[in-house]
N, C-alpha and C. Protein backbone atom coordinates (compact mmCIF):
# COMPACT_ATOMS: atom_id res chain seq x y z
N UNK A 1 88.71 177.11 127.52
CA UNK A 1 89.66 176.16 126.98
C UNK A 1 88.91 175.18 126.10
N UNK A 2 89.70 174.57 124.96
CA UNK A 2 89.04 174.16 124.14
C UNK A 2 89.47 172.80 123.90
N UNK A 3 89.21 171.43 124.04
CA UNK A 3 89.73 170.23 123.83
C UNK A 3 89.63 169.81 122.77
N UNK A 4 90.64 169.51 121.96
CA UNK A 4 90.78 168.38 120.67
C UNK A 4 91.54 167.16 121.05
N UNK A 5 90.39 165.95 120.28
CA UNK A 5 91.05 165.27 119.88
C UNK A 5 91.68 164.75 118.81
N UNK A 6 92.42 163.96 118.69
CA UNK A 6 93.83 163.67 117.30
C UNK A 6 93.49 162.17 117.38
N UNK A 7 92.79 161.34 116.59
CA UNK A 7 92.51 160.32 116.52
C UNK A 7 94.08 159.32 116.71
N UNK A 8 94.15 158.36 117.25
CA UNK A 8 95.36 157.72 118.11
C UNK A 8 96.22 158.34 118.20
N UNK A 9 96.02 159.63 118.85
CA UNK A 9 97.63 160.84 119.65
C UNK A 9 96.44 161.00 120.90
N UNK A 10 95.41 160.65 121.37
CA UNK A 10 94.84 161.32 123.00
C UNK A 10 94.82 162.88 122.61
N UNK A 11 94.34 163.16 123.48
CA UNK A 11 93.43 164.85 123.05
C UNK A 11 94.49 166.22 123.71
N UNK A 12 94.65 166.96 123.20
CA UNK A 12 95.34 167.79 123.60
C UNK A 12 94.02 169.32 123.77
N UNK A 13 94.54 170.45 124.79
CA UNK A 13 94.01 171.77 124.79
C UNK A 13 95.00 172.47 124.70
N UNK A 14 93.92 173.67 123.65
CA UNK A 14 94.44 174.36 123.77
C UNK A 14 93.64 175.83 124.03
N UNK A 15 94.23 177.09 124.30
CA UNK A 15 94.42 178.37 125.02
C UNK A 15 94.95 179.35 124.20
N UNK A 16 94.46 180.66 124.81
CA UNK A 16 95.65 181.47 124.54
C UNK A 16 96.91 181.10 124.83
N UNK A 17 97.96 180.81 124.42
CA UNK A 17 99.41 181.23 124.77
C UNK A 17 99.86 179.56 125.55
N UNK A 18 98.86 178.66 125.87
CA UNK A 18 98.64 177.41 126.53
C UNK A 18 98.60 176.17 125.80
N UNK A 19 99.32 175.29 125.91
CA UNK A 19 98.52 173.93 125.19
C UNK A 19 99.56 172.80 126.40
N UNK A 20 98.51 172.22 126.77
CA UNK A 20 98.42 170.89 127.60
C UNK A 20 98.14 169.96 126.61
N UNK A 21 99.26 168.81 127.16
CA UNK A 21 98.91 167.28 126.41
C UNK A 21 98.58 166.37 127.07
N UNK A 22 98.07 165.13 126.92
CA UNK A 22 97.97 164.19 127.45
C UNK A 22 99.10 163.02 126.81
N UNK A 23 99.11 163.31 125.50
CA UNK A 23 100.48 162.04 124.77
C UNK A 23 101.54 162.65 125.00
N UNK A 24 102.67 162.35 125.67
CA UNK A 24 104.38 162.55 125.73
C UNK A 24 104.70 162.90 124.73
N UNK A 25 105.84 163.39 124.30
CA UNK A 25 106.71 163.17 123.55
C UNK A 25 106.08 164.12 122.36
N UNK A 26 105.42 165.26 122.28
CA UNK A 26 104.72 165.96 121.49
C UNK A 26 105.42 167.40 121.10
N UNK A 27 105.20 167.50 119.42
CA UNK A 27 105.27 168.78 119.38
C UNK A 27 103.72 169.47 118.60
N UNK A 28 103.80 170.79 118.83
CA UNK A 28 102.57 171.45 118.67
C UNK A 28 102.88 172.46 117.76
N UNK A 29 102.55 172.87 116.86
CA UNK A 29 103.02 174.32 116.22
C UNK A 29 101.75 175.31 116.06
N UNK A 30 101.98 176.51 116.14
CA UNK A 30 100.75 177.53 115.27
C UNK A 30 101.39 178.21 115.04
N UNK A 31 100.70 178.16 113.78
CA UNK A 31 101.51 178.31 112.47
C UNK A 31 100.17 179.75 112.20
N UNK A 32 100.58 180.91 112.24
CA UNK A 32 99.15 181.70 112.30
C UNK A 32 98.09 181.53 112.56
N UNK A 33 97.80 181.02 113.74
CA UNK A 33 96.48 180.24 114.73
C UNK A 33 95.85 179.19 114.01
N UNK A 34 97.07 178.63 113.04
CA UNK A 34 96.20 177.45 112.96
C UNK A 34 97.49 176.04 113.32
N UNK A 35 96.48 175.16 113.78
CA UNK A 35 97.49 174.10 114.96
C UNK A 35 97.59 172.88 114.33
N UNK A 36 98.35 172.44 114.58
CA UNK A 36 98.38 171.03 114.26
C UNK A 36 99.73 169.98 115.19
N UNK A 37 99.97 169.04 115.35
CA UNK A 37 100.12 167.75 115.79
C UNK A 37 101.27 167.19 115.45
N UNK A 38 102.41 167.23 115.60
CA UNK A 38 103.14 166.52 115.13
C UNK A 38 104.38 165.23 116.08
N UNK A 39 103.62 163.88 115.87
CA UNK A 39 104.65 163.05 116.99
C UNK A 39 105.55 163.35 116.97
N UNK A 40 106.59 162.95 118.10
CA UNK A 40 107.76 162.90 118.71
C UNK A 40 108.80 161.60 117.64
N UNK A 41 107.67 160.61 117.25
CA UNK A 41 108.05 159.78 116.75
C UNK A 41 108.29 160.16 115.24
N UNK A 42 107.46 160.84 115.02
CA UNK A 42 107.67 161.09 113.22
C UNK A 42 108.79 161.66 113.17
N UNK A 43 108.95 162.77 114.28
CA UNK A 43 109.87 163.73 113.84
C UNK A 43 111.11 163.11 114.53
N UNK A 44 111.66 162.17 114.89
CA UNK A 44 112.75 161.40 114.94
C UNK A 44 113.50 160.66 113.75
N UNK A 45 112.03 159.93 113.00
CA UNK A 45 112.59 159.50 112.02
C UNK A 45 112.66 160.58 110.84
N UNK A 46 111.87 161.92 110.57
CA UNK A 46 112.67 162.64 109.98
C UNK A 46 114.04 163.45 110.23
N UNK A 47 114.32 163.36 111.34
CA UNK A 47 115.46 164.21 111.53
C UNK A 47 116.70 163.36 111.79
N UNK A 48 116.76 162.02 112.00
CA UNK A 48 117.95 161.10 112.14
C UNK A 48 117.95 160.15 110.77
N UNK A 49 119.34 161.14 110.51
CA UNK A 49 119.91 160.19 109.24
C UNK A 49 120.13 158.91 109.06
N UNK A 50 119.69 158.20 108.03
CA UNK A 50 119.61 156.58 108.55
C UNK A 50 121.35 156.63 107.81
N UNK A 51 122.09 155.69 108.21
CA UNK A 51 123.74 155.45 107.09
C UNK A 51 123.03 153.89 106.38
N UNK A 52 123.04 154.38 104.99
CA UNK A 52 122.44 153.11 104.58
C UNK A 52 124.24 152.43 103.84
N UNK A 53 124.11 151.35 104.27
CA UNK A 53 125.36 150.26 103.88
C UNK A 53 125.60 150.33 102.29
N UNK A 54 126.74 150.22 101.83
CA UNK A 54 126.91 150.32 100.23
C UNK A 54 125.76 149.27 99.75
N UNK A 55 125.02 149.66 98.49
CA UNK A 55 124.36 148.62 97.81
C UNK A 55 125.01 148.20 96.37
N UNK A 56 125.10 146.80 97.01
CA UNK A 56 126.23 146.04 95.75
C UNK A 56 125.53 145.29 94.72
N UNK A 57 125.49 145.15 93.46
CA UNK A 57 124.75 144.49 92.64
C UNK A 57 125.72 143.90 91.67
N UNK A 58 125.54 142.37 90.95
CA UNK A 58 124.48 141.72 91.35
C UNK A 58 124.62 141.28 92.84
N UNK A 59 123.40 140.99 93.47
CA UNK A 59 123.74 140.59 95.11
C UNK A 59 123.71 139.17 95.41
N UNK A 60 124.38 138.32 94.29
CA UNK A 60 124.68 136.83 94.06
C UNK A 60 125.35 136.90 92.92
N UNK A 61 126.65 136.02 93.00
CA UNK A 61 127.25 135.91 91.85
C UNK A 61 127.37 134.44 92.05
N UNK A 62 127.09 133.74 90.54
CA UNK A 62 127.60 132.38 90.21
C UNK A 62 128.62 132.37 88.88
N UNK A 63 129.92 131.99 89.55
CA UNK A 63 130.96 131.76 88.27
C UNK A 63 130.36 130.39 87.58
N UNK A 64 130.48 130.27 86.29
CA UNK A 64 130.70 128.71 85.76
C UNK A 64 132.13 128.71 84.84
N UNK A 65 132.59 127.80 85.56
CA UNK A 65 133.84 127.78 84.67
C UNK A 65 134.98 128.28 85.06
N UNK A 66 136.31 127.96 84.30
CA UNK A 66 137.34 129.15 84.76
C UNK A 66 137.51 130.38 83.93
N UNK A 67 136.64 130.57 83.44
CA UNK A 67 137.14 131.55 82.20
C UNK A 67 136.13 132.71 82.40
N UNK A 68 135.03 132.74 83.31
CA UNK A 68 134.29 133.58 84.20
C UNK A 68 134.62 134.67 84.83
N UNK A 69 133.75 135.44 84.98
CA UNK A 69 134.27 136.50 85.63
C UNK A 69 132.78 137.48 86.09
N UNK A 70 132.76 138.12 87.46
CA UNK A 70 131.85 139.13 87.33
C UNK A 70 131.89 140.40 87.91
N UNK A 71 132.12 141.60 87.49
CA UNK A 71 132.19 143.19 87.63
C UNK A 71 130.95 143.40 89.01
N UNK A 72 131.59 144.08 90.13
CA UNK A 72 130.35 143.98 90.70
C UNK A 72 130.18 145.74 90.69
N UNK A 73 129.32 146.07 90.93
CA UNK A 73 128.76 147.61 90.78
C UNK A 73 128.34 148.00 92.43
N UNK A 74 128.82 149.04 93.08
CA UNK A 74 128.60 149.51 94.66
C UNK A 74 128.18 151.05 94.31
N UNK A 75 126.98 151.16 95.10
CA UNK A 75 126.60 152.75 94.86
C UNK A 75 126.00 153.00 96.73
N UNK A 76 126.24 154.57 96.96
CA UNK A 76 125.83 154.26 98.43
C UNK A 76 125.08 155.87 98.43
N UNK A 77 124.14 155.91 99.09
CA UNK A 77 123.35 157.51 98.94
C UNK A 77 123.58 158.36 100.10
N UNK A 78 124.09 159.48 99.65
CA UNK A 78 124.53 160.46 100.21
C UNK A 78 123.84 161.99 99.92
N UNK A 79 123.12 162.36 100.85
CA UNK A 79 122.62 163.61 100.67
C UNK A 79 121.19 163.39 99.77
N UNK A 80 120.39 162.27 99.83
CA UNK A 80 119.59 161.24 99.19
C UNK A 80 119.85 161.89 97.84
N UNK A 81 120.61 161.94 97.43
CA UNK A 81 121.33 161.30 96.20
C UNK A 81 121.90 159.73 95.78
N UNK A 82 121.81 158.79 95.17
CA UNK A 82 122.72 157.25 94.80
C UNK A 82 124.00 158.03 93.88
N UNK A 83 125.08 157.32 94.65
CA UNK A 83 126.42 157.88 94.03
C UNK A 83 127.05 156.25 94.02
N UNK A 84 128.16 156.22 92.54
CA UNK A 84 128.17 155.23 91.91
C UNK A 84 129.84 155.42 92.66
N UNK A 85 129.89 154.16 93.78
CA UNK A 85 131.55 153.99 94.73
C UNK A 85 131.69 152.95 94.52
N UNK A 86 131.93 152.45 93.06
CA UNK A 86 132.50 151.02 92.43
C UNK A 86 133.77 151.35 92.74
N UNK A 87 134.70 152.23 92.72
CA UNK A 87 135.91 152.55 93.12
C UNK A 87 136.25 152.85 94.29
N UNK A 88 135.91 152.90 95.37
CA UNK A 88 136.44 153.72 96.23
C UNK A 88 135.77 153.16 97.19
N UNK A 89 135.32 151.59 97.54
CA UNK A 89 134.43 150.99 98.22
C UNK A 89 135.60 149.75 98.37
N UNK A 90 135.83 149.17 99.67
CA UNK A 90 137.03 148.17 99.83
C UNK A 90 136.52 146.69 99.44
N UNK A 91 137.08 145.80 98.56
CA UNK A 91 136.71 144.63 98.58
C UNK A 91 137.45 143.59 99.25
N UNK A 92 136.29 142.16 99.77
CA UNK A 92 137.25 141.37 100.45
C UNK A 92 137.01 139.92 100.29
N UNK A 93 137.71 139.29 100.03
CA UNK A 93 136.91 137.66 99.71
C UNK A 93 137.25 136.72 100.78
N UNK A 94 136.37 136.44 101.81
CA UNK A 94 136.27 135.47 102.58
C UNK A 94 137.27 134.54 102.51
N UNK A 95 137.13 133.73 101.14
CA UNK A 95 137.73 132.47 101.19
C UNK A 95 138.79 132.82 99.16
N UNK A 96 140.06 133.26 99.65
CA UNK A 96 140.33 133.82 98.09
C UNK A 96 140.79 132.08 97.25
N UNK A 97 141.07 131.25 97.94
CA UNK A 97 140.95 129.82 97.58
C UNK A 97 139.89 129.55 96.86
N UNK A 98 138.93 130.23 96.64
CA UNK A 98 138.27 129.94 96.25
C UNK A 98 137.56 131.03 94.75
N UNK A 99 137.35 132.14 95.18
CA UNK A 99 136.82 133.97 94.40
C UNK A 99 138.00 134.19 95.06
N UNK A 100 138.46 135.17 93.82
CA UNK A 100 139.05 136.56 94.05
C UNK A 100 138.74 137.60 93.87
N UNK A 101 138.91 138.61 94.31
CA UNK A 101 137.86 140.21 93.69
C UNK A 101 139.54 141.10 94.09
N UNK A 102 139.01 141.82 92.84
CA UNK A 102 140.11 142.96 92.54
C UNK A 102 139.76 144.17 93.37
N UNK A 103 140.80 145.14 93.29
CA UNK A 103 140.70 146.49 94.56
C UNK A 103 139.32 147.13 93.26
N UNK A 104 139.04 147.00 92.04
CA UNK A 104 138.00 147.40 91.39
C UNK A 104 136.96 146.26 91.11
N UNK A 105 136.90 145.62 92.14
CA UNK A 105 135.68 144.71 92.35
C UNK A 105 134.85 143.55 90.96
N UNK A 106 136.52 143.27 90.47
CA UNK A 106 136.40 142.06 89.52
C UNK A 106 136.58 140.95 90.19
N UNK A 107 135.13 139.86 90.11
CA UNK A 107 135.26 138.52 90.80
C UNK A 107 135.38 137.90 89.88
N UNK A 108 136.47 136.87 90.15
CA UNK A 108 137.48 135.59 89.42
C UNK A 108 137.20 134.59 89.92
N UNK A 109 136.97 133.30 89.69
CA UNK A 109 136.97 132.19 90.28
C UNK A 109 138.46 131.37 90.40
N UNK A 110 138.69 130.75 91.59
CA UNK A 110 140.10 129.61 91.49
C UNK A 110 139.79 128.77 91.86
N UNK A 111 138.77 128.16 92.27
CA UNK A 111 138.55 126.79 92.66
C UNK A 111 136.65 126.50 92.87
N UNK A 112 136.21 125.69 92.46
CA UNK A 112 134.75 124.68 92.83
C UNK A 112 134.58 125.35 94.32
N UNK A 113 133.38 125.85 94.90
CA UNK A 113 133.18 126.37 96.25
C UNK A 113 132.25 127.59 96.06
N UNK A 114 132.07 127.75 97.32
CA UNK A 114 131.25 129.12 98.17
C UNK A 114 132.08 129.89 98.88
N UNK A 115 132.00 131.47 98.79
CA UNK A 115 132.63 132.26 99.15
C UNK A 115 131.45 133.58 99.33
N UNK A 116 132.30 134.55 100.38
CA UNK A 116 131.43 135.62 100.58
C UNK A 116 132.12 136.46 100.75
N UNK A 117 132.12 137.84 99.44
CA UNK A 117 132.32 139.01 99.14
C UNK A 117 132.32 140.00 99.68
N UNK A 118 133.21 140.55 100.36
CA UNK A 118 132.51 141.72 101.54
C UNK A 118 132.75 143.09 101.23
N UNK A 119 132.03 143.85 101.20
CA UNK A 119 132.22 145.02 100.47
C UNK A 119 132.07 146.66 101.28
N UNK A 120 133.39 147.24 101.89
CA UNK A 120 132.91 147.96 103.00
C UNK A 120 133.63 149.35 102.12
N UNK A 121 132.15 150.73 102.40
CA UNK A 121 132.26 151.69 101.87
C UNK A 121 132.49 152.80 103.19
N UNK A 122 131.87 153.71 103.07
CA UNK A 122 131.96 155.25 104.06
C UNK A 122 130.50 154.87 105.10
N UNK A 123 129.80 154.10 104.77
CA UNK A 123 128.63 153.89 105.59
C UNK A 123 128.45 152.57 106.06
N UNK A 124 128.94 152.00 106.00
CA UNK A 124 128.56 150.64 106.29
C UNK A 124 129.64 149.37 105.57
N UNK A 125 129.10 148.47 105.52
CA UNK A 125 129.20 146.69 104.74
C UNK A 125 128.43 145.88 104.29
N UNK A 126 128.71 145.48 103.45
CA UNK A 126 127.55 144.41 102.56
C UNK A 126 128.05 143.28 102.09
N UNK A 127 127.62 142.06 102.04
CA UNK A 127 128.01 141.17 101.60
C UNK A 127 127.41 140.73 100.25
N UNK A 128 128.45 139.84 99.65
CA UNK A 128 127.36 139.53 98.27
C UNK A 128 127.66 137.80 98.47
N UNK A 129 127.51 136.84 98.30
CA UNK A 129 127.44 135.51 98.02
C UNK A 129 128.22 135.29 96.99
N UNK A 130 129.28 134.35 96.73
CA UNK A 130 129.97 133.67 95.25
C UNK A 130 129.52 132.59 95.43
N UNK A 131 129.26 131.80 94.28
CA UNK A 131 128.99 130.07 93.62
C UNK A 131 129.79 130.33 93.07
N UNK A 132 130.84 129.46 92.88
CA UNK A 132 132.21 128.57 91.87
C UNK A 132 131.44 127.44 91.54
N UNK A 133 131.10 127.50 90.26
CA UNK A 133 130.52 125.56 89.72
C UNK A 133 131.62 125.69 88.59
N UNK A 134 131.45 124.10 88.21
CA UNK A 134 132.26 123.58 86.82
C UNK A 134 133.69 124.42 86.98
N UNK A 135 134.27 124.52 87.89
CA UNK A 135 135.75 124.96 87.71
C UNK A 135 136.80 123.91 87.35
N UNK A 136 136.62 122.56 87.64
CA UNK A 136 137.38 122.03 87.24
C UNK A 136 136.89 120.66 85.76
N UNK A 137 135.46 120.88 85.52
CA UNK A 137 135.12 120.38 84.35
C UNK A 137 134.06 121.78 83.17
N UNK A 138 134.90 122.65 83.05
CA UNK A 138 134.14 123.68 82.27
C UNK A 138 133.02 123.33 81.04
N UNK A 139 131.99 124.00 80.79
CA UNK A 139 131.17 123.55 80.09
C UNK A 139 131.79 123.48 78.43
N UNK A 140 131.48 122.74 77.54
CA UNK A 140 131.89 122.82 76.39
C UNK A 140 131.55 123.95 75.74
N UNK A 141 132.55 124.37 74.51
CA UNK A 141 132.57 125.40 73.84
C UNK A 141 131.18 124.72 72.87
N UNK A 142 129.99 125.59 72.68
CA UNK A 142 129.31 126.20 71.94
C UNK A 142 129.28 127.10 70.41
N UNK A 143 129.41 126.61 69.58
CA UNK A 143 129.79 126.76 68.33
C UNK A 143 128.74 128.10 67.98
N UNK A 144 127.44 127.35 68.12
CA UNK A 144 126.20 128.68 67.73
C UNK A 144 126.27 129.14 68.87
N UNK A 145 126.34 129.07 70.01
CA UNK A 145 126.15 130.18 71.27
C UNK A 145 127.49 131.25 71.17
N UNK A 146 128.61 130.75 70.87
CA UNK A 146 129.80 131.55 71.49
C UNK A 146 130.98 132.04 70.51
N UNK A 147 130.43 131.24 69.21
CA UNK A 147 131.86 131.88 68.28
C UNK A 147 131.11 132.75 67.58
N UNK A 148 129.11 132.22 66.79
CA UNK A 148 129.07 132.82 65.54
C UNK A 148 128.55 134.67 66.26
């Protein structure tokens, strides 16, 4: 019998047709007599699908003004593919006194305040943050910034 060790896995033998461990939770393969090691732990996190929560961008919105507005974009990965569920992802506004968001995830401002966006897809929920500033004193129109 022949002992190896696996630098932080403890030493395993092996045999003809035999292999004893000393670490739990182990798998062993030979693979045409040649062996190798593979944790219990690795191979958990390869084999359990993580559900990752829709990812919403931007992941802060600040309105200024009433005349504001911001499109939010939700993509969620499936089959580790990113698939674009700006449509088909539910929106919800905490406080609509304040943001509104459309069933296609247009945020509106109605009032000065903080609000939080909630955005629930096939995997999960995400929140995004609203700032409402200057809603009820909007910034002045800008001649060189905004007409020419």
């Amino acid at each position: 019998m022949e002992n190896t060790a696996i630098p932080g896995q403890g030493e395993f033998s092996k045999t003809e047709g035999q292999i004893g461990a000393t670490s739990p939770l182990a798998i062993y393969y030979n693979l045409a007599m040649k062996w190798f090691f593979l944790p219990a732990v690795f191979i958990l996190l390869l084999s359990t699908p993580v559900a990752a929560v829709p990812t919403v961008h931007p992941r802060t919105v600040t309105l200024l003004g009433p005349e504001s507005y911001q499109q939010l974009v939700a993509t969620e990965t499936n089959d580790e593919r990113r698939q674009d569920v700006t449509r088909t992802v539910r929106y919800k506004s905490l406080d609509p006194q304040i943001a509104q968001v459309s069933p296609r995830g247009l945020v509106e401002p109605i009032a000065n305040g903080q609000t939080i966006i909630e955005v629930t897809g096939s995997q999960g929920m995400s929140t995004v943050p609203v700032s409402v500033q200057q809603f009820t004193t909007p910034p002045p129109v800008s001649f060189r910034n905004e007409i020419q």
